[in-house]
Protein backbone atom coordinates (compact mmCIF):
# COMPACT_ATOMS: atom_id res chain seq x y z
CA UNK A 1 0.89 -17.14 12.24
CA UNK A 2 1.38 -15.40 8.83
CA UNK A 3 -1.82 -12.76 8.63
CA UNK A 4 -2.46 -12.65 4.43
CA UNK A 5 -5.40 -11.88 3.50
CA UNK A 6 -6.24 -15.15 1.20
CA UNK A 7 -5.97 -16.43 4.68
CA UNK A 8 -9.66 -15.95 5.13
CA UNK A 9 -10.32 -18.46 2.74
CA UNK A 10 -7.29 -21.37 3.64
CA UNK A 11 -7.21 -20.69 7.93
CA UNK A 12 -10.37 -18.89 8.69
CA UNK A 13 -8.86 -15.28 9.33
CA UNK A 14 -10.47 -12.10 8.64
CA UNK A 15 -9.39 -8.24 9.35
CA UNK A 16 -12.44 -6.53 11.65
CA UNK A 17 -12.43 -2.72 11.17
CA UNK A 18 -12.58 -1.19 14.46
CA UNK A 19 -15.84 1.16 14.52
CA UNK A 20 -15.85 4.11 17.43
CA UNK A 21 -13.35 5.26 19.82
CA UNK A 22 -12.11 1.78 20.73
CA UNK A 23 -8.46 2.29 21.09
CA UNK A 24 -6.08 -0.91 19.37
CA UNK A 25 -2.52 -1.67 21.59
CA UNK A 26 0.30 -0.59 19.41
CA UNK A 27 3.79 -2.23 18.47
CA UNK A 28 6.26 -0.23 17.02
CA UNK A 29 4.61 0.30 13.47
CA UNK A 30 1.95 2.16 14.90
CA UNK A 31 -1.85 0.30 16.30
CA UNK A 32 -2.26 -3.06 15.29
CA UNK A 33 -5.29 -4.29 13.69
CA UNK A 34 -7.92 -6.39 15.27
CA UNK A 35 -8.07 -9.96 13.38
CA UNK A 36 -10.71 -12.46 14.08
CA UNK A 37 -9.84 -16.07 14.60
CA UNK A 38 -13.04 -18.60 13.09
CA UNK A 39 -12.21 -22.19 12.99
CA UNK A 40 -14.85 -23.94 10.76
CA UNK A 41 -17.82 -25.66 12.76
CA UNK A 42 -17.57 -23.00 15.62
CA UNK A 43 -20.29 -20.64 16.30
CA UNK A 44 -18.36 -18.18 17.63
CA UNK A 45 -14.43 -16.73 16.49
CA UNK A 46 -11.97 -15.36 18.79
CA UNK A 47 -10.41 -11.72 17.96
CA UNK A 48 -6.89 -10.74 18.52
CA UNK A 49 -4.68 -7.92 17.69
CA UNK A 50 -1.60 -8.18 15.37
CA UNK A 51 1.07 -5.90 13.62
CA UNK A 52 -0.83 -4.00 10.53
CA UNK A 53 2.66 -3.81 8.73
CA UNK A 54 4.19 -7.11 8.62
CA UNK A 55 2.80 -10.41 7.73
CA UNK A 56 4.99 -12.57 9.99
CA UNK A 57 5.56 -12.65 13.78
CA UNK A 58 9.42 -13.09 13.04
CA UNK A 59 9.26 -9.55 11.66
CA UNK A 60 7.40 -8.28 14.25
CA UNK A 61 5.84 -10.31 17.50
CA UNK A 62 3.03 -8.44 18.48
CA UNK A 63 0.02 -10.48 19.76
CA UNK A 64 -2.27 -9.66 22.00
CA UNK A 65 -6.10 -11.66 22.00
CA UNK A 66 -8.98 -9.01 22.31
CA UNK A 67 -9.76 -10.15 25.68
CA UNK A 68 -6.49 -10.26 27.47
CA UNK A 69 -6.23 -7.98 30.31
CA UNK A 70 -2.59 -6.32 30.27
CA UNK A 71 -1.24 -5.61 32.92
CA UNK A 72 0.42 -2.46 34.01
CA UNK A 73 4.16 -3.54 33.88
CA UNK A 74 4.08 -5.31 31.00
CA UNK A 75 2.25 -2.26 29.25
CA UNK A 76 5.02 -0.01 30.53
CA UNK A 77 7.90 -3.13 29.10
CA UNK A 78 5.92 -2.74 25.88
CA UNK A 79 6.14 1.05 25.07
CA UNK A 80 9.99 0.92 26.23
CA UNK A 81 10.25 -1.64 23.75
CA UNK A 82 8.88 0.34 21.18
CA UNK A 83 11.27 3.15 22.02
CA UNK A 84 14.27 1.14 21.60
CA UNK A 85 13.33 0.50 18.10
CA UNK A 86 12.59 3.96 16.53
CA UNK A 87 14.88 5.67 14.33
CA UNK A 88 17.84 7.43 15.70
CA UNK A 89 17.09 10.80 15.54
CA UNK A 90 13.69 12.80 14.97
CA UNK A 91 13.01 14.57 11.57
CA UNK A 92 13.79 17.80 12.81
CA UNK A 93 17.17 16.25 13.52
CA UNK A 94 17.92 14.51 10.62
CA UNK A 95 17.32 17.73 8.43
CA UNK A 96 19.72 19.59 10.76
CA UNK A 97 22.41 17.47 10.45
CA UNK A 98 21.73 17.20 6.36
CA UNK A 99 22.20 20.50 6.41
CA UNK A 100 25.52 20.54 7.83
CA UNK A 101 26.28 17.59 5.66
CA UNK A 102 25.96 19.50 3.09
CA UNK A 103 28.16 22.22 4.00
CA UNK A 104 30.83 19.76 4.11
CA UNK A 105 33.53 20.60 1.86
CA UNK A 106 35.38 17.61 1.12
CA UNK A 107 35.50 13.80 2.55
CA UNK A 108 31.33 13.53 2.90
CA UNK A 109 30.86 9.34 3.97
CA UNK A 110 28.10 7.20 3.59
CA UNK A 111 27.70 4.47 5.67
CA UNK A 112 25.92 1.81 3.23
CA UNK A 113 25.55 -0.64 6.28
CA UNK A 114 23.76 1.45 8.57
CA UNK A 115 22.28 3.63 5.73
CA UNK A 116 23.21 7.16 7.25
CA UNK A 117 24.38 10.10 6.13
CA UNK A 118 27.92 10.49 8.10
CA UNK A 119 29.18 13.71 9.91
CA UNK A 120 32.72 14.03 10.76
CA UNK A 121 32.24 12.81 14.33
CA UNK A 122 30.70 10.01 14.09
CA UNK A 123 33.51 8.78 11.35
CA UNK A 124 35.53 6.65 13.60
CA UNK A 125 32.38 5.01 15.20
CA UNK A 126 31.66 3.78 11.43
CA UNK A 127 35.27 3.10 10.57
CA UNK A 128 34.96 -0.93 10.11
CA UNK A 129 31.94 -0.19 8.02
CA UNK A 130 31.12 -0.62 4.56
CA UNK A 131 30.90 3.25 3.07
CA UNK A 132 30.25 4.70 -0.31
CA UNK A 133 32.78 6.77 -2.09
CA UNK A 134 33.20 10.73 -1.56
CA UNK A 135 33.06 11.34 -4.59
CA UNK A 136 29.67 9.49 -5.28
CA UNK A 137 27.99 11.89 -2.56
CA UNK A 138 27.25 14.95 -5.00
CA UNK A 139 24.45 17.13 -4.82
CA UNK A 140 23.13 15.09 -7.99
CA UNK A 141 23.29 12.18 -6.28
CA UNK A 142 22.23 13.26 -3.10
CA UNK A 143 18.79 14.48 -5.00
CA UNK A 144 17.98 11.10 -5.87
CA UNK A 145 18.01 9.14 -2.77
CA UNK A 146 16.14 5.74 -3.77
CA UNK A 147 19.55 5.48 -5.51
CA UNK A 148 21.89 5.47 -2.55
CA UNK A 149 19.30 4.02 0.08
CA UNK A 150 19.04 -0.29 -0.25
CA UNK A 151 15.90 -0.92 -1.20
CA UNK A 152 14.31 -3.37 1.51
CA UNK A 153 13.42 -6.93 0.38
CA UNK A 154 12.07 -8.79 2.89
CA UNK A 155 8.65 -9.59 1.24
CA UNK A 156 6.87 -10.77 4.71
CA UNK A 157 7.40 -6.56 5.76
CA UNK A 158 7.92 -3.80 3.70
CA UNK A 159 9.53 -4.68 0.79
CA UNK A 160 10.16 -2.15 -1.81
CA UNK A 161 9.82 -2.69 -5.76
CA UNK A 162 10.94 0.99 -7.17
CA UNK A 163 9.20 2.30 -10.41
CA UNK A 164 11.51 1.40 -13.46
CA UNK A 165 11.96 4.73 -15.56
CA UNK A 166 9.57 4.27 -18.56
CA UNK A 167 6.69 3.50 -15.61
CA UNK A 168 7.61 6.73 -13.40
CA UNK A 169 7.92 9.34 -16.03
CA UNK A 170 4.54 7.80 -17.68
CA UNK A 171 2.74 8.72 -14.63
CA UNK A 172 4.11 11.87 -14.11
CA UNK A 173 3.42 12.97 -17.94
CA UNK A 174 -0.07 11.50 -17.34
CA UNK A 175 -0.62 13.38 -14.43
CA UNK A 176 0.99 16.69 -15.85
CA UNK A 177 -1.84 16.67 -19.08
CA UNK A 178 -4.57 16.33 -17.06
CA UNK A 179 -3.72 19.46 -14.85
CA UNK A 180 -2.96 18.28 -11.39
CA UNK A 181 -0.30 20.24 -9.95
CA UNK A 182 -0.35 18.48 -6.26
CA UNK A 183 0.86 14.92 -5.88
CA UNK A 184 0.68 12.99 -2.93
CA UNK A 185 3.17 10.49 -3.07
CA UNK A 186 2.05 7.53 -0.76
CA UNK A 187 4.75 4.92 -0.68
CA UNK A 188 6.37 5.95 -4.19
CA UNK A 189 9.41 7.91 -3.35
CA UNK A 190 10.95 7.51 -7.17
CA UNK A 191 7.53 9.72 -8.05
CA UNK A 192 8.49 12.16 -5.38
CA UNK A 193 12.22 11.95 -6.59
CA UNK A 194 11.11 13.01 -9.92
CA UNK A 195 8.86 15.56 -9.30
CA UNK A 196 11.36 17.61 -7.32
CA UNK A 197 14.33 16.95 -10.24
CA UNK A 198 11.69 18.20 -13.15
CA UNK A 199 11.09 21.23 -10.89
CA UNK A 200 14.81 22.04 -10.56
CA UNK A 201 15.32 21.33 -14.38
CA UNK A 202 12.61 24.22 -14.94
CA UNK A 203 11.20 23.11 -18.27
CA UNK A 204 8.03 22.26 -17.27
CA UNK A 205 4.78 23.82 -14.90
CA UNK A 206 6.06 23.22 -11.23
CA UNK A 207 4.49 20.91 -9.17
CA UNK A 208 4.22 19.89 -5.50
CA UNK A 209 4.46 16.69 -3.87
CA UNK A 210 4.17 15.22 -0.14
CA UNK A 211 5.98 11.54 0.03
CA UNK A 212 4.05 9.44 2.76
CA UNK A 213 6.27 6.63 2.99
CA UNK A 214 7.01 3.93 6.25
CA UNK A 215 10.89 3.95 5.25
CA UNK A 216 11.76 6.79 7.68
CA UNK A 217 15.21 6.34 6.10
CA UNK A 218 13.94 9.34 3.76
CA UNK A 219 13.74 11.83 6.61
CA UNK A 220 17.49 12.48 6.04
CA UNK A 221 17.24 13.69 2.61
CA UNK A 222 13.53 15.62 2.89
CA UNK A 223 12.15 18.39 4.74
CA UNK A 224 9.16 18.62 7.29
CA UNK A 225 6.95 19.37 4.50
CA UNK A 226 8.58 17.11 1.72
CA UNK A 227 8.28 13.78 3.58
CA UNK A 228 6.20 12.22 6.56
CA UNK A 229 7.25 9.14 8.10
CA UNK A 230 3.78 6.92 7.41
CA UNK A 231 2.08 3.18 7.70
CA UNK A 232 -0.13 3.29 5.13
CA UNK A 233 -1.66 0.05 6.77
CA UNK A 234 -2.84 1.59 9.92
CA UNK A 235 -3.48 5.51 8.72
CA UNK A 236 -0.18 6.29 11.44
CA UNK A 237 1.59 9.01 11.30
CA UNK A 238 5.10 8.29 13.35
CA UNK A 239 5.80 12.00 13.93
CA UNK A 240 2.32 12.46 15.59
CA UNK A 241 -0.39 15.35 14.95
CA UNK A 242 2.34 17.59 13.34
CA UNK A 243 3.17 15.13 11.03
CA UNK A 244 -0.80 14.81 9.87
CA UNK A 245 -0.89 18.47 10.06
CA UNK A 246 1.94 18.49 7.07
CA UNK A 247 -0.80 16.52 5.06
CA UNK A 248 -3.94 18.74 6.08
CA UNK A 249 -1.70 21.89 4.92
CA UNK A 250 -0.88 20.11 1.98
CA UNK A 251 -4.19 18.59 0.96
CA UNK A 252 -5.87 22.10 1.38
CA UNK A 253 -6.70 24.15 -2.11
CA UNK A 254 -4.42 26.61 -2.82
CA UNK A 255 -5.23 29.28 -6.07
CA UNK A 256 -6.77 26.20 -7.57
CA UNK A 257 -4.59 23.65 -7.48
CA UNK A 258 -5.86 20.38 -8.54
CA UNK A 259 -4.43 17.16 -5.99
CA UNK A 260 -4.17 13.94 -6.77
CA UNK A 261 -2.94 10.95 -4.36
CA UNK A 262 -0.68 8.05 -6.16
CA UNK A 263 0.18 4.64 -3.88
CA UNK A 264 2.19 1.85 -4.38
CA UNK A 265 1.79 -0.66 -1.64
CA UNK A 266 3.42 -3.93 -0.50
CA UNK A 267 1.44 -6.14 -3.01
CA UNK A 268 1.43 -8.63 -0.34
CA UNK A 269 -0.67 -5.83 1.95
CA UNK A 270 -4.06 -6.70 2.89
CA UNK A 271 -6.66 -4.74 0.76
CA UNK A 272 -8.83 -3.37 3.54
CA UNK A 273 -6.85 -1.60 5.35
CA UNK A 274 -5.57 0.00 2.71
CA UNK A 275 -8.62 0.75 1.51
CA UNK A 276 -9.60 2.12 4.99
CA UNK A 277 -6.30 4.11 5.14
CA UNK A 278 -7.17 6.08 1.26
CA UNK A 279 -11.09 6.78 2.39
CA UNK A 280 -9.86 8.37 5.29
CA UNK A 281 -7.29 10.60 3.30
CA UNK A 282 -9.98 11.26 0.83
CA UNK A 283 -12.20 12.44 3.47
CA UNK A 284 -9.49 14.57 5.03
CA UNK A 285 -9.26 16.23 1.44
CA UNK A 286 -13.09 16.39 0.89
CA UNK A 287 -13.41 18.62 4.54
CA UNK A 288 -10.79 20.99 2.94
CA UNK A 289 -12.93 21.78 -0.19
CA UNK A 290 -13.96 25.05 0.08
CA UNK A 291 -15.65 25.36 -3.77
CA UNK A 292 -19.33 24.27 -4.03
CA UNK A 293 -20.36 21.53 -6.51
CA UNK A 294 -17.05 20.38 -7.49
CA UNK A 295 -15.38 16.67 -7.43
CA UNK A 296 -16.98 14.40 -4.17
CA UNK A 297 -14.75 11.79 -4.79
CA UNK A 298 -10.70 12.70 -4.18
CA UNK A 299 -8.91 11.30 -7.45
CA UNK A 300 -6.65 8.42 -6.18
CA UNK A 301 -4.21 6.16 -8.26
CA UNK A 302 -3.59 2.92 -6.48
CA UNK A 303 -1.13 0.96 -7.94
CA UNK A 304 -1.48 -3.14 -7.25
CA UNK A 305 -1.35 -6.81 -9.22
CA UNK A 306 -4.66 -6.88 -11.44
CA UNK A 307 -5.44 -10.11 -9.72
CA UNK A 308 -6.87 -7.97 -6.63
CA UNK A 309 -9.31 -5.94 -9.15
CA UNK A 310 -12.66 -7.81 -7.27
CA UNK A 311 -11.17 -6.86 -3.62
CA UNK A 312 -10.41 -3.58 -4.86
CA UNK A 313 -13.57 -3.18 -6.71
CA UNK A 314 -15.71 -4.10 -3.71
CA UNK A 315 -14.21 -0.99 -1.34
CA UNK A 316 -14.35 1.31 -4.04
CA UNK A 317 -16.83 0.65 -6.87
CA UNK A 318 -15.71 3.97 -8.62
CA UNK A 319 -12.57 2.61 -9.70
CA UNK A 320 -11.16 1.30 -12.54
CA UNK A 321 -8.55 -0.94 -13.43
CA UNK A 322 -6.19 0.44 -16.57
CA UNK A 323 -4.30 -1.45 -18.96
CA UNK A 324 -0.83 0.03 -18.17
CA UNK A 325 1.63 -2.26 -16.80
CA UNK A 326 3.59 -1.22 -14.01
CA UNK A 327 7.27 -2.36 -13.85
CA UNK A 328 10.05 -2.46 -11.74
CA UNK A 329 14.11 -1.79 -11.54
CA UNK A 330 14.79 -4.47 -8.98
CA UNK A 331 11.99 -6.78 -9.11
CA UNK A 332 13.39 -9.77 -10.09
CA UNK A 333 10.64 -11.30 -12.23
CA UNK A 334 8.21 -8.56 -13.00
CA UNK A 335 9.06 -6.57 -16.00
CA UNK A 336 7.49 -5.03 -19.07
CA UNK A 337 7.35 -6.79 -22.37
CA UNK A 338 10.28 -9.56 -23.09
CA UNK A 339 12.91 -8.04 -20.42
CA UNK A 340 11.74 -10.30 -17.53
CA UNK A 341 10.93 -13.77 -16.59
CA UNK A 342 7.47 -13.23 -16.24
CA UNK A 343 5.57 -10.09 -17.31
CA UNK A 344 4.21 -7.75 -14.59
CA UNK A 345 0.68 -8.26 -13.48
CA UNK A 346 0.93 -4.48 -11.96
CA UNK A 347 -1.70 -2.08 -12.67
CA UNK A 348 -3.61 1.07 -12.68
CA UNK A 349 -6.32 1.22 -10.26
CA UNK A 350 -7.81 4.60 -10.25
CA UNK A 351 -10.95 6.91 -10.93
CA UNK A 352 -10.13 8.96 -13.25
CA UNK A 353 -11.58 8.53 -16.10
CA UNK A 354 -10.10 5.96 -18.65
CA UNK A 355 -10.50 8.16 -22.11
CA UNK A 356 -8.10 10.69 -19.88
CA UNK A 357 -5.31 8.34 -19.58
CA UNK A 358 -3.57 7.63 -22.64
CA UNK A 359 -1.51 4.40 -23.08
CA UNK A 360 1.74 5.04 -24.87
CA UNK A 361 1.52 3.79 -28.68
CA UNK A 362 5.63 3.17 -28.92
CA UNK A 363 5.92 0.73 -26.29
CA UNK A 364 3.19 -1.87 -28.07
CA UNK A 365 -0.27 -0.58 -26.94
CA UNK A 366 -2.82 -0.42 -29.70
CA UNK A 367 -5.49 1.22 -28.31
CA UNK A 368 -5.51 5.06 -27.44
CA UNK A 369 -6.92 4.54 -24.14
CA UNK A 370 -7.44 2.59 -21.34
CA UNK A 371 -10.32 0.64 -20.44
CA UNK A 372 -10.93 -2.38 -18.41
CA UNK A 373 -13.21 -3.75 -20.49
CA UNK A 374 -10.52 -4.20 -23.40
CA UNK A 375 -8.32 -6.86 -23.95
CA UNK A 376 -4.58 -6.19 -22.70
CA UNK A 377 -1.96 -6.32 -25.25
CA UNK A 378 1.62 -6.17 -24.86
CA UNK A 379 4.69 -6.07 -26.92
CA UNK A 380 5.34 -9.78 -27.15
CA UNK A 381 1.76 -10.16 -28.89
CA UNK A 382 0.39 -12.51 -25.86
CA UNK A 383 -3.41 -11.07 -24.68
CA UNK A 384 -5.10 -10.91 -21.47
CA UNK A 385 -8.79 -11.41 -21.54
CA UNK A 386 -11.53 -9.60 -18.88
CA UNK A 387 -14.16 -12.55 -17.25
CA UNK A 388 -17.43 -10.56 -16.92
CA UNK A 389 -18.61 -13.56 -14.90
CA UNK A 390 -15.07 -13.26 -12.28
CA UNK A 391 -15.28 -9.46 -12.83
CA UNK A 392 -11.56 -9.39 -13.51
CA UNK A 393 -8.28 -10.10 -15.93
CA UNK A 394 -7.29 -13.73 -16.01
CA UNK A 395 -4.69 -15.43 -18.79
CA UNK A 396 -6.01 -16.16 -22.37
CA UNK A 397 -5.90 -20.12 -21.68
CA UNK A 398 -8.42 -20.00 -18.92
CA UNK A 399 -12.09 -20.85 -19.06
CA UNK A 400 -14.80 -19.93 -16.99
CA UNK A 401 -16.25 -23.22 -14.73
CA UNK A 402 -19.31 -22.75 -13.64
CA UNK A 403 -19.07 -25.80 -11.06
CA UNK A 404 -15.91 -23.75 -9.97
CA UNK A 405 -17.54 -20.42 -10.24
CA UNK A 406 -14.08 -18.99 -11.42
CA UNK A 407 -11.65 -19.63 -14.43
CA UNK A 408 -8.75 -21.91 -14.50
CA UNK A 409 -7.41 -24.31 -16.93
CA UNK A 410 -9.86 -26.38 -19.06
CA UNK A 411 -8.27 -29.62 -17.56
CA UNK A 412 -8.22 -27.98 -13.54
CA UNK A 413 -9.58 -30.77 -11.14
CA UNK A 414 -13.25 -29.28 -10.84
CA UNK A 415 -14.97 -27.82 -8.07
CA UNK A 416 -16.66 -30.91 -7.38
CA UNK A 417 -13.94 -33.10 -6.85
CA UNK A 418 -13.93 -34.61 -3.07
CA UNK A 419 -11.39 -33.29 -0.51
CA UNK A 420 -12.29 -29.46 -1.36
CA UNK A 421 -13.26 -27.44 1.68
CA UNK A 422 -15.06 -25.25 0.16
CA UNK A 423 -16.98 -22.13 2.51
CA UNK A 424 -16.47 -22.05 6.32
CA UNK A 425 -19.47 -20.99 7.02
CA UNK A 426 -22.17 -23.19 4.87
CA UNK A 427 -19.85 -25.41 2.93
CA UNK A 428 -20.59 -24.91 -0.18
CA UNK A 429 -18.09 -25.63 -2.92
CA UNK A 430 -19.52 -22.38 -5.36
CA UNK A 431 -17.76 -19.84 -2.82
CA UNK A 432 -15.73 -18.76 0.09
CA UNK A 433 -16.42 -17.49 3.22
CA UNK A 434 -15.92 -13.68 2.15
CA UNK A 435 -18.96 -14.15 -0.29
CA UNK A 436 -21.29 -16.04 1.71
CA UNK A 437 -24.80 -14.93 1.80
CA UNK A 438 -24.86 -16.08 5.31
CA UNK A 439 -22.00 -15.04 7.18
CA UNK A 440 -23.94 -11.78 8.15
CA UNK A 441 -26.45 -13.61 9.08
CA UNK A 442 -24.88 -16.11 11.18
CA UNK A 443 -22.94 -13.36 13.08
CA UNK A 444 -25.95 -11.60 13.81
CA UNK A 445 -27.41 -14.87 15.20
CA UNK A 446 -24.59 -15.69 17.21
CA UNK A 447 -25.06 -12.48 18.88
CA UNK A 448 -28.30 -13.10 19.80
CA UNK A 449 -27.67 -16.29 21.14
CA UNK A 450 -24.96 -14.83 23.99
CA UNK A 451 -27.37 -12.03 25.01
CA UNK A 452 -30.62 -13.26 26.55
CA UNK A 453 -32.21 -9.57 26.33
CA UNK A 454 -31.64 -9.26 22.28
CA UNK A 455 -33.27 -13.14 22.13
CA UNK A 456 -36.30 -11.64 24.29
CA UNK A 457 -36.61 -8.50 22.35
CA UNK A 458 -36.24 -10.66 18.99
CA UNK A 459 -39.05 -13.03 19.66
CA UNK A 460 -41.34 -9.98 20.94
């Protein structure tokens, strides 16, 4: 069963945040994530717990229902499991052995099919393996490790889409003018990669970043306190309380320097989570404030397709969504102006404030910020148009339907057409179950009607 989050609309499937100390089973991404089960004309759904990370049990089998009482043995078979698929070596390890790979003199190897970092004893175990030239290992190259590392593509897991050049030194320049000296890189390592090069290069105010990232590939390349292995899905921290230590140390003020957190996520990642995952780093950040009267809110960039802006919107109602399109070295369709074959629907989800972020003139934007409430232009002259009605971006040919209650092409087969499903829970064609005015309602009757003292207490 393939866990996306339109999936509460087409199969009945929605994420339940755990409240308390309830503790979730965990696979080896970290604890999974209760999902509830509702087939339409049910009363009741059935939970069950499922990877947070990947979106298909091919990727990752973990199911368990809510209810299912594990037994001993095959809780013991389960944690071995999860052992045998952890990285080789711990963090600590990997930066010992990078440090004697660089003291290597000559003949450093790079195993390109097992992605490691070679030392001399482990040569002949890699021999029929496909390895990168010695002479491509510099220092230089070493430095910028989304370059040597495959990116990885399977879209149903973690599948990374690295910031194309004009996009990553945009945001950095962006972040530099408006002061903030921290970054907390969560899933964009090309942002860490260029923080640390400007800081070597010297010709600009240093600045510090932390690189959160579930590719624990990194660890051989970045220090304890440069990189945390990290499911952004689940708030997990692989290398345990030390590891979120790193982050509490880092998110902490220090002579008044301003911190900002930047994430890229899967764009296939279910929004809640996610959302779930940022309010708890904010709040980790807010308990480390030490001034009195300053910022509440912890200023977050979240990078993501502007076709998520309502989802978005709805967990944090302070953000915007910017005009700046995001693109990509290896996606294969999404890039900026006429270079791809289709133009990126990435954005800027953030709040700061829009006047702050200027939109570069010389790559076609004509106005001199960003704003939400603007049309989007791009070089190739096409516009993007904002639905007040939809509350988000949709493509200049679209109409608003009001039997639809969206926009879509003038001739789309209407919302009234026979065979649509419409809601799950009242069946009404206007909306879907996430917006019904009666799901609350109906879960808080359902309740009632499996515990005889709430019905007592209810008609009292």
């Amino acid at each position: 069963m393939q866990l996306k989050e339109s999936d509460e609309d087409g199969f009945g499937i929605e994420i339940v945040l755990q409240q308390g100390d309830r503790k979730a089973p965990s696979c080896v991404h970290g604890p999974t994530l209760l999902f509830e089960k509702v087939c339409k004309g049910e009363e009741k759904g059935r939970r069950f717990y499922a990877c947070s990370a990947c979106r298909d049990r091919k990727e990752c089998n973990f199911f368990q229902w809510e209810d299912d009482k594990v037994s001993e043995a095959r809780l013991l078979a389960r944690e071995e499991e999860n052992r045998s698929k952890m990285p080789p070596f711990t963090h600590q390890e990997y930066c010992s052995r990078f440090r004697k790979f660089l003291a290597l003199p000559l003949g450093r190897r790079f195993c390109q099919d097992c992605q490691l970092l070679l030392l001399p004893g482990e040569w002949e175990i890699h021999a029929s393996h496909k390895m990168s030239q010695a002479d491509d290992i510099t220092e230089a190259r070493l430095s910028r490790p989304s370059l040597m590392l495959k990116p990885l593509e399977n879209k149903k897991s973690n599948a990374q889409y690295l910031f194309a050049d004009r996009s990553c030194h945009f945001l950095l320049d962006t972040l530099a003018k408006l002061g903030y000296r921290k970054v907390l890189c969560v899933g964009t390592p090309r942002l860490h990669e260029l923080i640390r090069l400007r800081n070597q290069e010297g010709k600009s105010d240093p600045m510090k970043s932390l690189l959160l990232d579930i590719d624990f590939r990194y660890a051989q390349f970045y220090g304890t306190d440069e990189f945390c292995h990290y499911n952004m899905f689940n708030h997990h921290f692989f290398g345990g309380e030390a590891a979120s230590g790193v982050l509490r140390a880092f998110l902490g003020e220090e002579d008044g320097e301003k911190v900002i957190m930047v994430s890229d996520p899967p764009f296939g990642g279910l929004v809640k989570p996610l959302a779930h995952s940022f309010s708890q780093i904010s709040e980790t950040w807010r308990k480390l404030q030490t001034s009195e009267g300053g910022v509440v809110e912890m200023p977050i960039v979240w990078i993501f397709p502007y076709f998520f802006e309502p989802r978005i919107l709805e967990c944090f109602p302070s953000f915007t969504m910017l005009d700046y399109q995001v693109d990509y070295d290896n996606h294969p369709l999404y890039k900026h102006g006429k270079t791809g074959r289709k133009q990126s629907p990435v954005r800027l989800f953030t709040n700061l404030t829009p006047r702050d972020v200027v939109l570069p003139r010389e790559e076609g934007y004509r106005y001199s910020f960003s704003s939400f409430l603007s049309p989007l232009f791009f070089q190739d002259g096409r516009v993007w148009k904002h639905c007040s009605e939809c509350q988000k971006c949709v493509k200049p040919s679209w109409r608003h339907c009001q039997s639809c209650a969206r926009c879509a092409l003038p001739d789309h087969p209407c919302g009234n057409s026979p065979g649509l499903e419409g809601c799950f829970n009242c069946g009404s064609l206007k909306h879907k179950r996430r917006a019904c005015p009666l799901k609350d309602k109906r879960r808080t009757d359902n309740k009632l009607k499996s515990c005889p003292s709430k019905k007592k207490e209810r008609r009292q």
